[in-house]
Protein backbone atom coordinates (compact mmCIF):
# COMPACT_ATOMS: atom_id res chain seq x y z
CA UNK A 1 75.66 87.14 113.45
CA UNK A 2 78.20 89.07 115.54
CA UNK A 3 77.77 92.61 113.76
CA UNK A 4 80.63 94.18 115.63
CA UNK A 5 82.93 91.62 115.35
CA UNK A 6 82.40 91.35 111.57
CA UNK A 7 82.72 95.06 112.13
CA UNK A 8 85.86 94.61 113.31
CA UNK A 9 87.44 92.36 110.34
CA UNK A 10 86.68 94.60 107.89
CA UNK A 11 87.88 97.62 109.63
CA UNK A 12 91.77 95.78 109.51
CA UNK A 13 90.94 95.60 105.38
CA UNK A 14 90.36 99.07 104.65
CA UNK A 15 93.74 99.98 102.78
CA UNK A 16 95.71 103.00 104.40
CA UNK A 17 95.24 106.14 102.51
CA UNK A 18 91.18 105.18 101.50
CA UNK A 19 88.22 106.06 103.09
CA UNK A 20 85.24 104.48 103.62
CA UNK A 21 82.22 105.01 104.69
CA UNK A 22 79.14 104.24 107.22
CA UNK A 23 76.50 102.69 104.70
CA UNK A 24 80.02 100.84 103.03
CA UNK A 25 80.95 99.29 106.14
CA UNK A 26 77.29 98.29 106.80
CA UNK A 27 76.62 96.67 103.48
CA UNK A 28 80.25 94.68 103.90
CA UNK A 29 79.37 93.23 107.36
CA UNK A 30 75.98 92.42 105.61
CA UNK A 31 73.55 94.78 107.06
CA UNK A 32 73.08 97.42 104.35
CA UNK A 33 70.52 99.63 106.63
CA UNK A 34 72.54 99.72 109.49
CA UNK A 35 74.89 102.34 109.12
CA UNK A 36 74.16 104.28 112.28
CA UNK A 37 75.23 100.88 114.19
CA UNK A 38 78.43 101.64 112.56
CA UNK A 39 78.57 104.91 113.57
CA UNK A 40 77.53 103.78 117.37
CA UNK A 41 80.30 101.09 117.20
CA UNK A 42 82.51 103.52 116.96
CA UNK A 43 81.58 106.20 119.13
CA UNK A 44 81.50 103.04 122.14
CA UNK A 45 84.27 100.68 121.18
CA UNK A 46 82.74 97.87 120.14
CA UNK A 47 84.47 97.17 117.17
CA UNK A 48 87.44 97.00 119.22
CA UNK A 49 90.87 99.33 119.98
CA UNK A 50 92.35 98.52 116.86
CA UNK A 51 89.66 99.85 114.57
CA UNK A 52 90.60 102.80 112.00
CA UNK A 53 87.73 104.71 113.28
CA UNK A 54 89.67 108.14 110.97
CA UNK A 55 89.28 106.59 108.14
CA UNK A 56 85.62 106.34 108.25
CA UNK A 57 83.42 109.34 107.16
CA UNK A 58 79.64 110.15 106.47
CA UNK A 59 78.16 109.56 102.71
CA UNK A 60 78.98 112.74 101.22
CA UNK A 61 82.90 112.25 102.59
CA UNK A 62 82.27 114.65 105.56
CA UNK A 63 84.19 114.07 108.76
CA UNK A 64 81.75 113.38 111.24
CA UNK A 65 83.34 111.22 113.77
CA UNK A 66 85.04 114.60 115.76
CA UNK A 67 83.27 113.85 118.89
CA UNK A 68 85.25 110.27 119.20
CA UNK A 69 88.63 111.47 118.84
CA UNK A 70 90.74 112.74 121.02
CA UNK A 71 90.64 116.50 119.74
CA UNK A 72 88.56 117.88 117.37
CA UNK A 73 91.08 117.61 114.22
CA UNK A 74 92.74 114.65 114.96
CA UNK A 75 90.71 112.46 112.27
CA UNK A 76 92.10 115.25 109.53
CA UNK A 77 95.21 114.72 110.76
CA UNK A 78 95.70 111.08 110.81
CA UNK A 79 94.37 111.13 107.28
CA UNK A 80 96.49 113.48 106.00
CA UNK A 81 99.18 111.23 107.83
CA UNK A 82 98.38 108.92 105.23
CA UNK A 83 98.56 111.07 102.05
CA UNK A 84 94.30 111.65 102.29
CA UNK A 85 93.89 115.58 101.03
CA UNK A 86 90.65 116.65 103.23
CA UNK A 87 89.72 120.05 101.95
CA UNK A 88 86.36 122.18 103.91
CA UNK A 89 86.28 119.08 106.23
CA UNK A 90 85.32 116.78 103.37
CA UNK A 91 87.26 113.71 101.55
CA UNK A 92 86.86 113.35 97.76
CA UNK A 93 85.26 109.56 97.58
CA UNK A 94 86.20 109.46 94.03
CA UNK A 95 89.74 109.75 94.69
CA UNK A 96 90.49 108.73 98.10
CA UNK A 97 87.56 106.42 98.47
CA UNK A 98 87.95 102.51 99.31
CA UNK A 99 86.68 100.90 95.93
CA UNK A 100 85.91 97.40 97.44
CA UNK A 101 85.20 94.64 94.86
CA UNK A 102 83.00 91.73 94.67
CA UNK A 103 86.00 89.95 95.54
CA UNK A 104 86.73 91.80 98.86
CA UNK A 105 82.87 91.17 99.54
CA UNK A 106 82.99 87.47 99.38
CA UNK A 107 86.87 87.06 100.78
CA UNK A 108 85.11 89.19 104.39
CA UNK A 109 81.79 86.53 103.53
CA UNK A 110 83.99 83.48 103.62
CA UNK A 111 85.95 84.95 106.44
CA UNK A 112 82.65 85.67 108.68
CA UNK A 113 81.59 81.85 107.96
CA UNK A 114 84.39 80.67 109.45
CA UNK A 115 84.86 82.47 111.82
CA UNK A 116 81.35 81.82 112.41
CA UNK A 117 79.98 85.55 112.80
């Protein structure tokens, strides 16, 4: 399995104007405990350029990704950009969150098999 570059795929299926976050992106790319490998992805690349690193933030729908952007408020920004209200540095999940289905799940699954990643 190619984590990153299942990384990548479902990065380029998280819906503008959602966020999503560490553990989520694990668990999709089918390696629930490896959220900080997300994180690390990020911070280095690896899941490639095109990657919506801003629209990924910790558990509790803090911004924590300052550090890999080019100032420290870009990430608020670019969400805002795309209609995402971040209030005390945190995203309301319950609004603004990506609510993935079983049928997202299984669409990245059969993507990953042929892709063979």
């Amino acid at each position: 399995m190619d984590f990153y570059r299942r990384l990548a795929l479902t990065g380029s299926r998280i819906p503008r104007g959602k966020a999503v976050t560490y553990g989520q992106l694990a668990l999709l790319c089918g390696r629930p405990k490896n959220s900080r490998q997300v994180g690390r992805a990020l911070k280095l690349g690896l899941a490639g350029s095109a990657f919506p690193a801003h629209r990924v933030v910790n558990s509790q729908g803090f911004l924590s990704g300052a550090a890999a952007f080019e100032t420290p408020d870009m990430q608020r920004l670019l969400l805002e950009a795309e209609g995402v209200a971040v209030q005390d540095n945190r995203v309301d999940l319950k609004r603004y969150g990506w609510k993935n289905t079983m049928e997202d799940a299984l669409s990245l699954q059969k993507s990953f098999e042929e892709r063979g990643i």
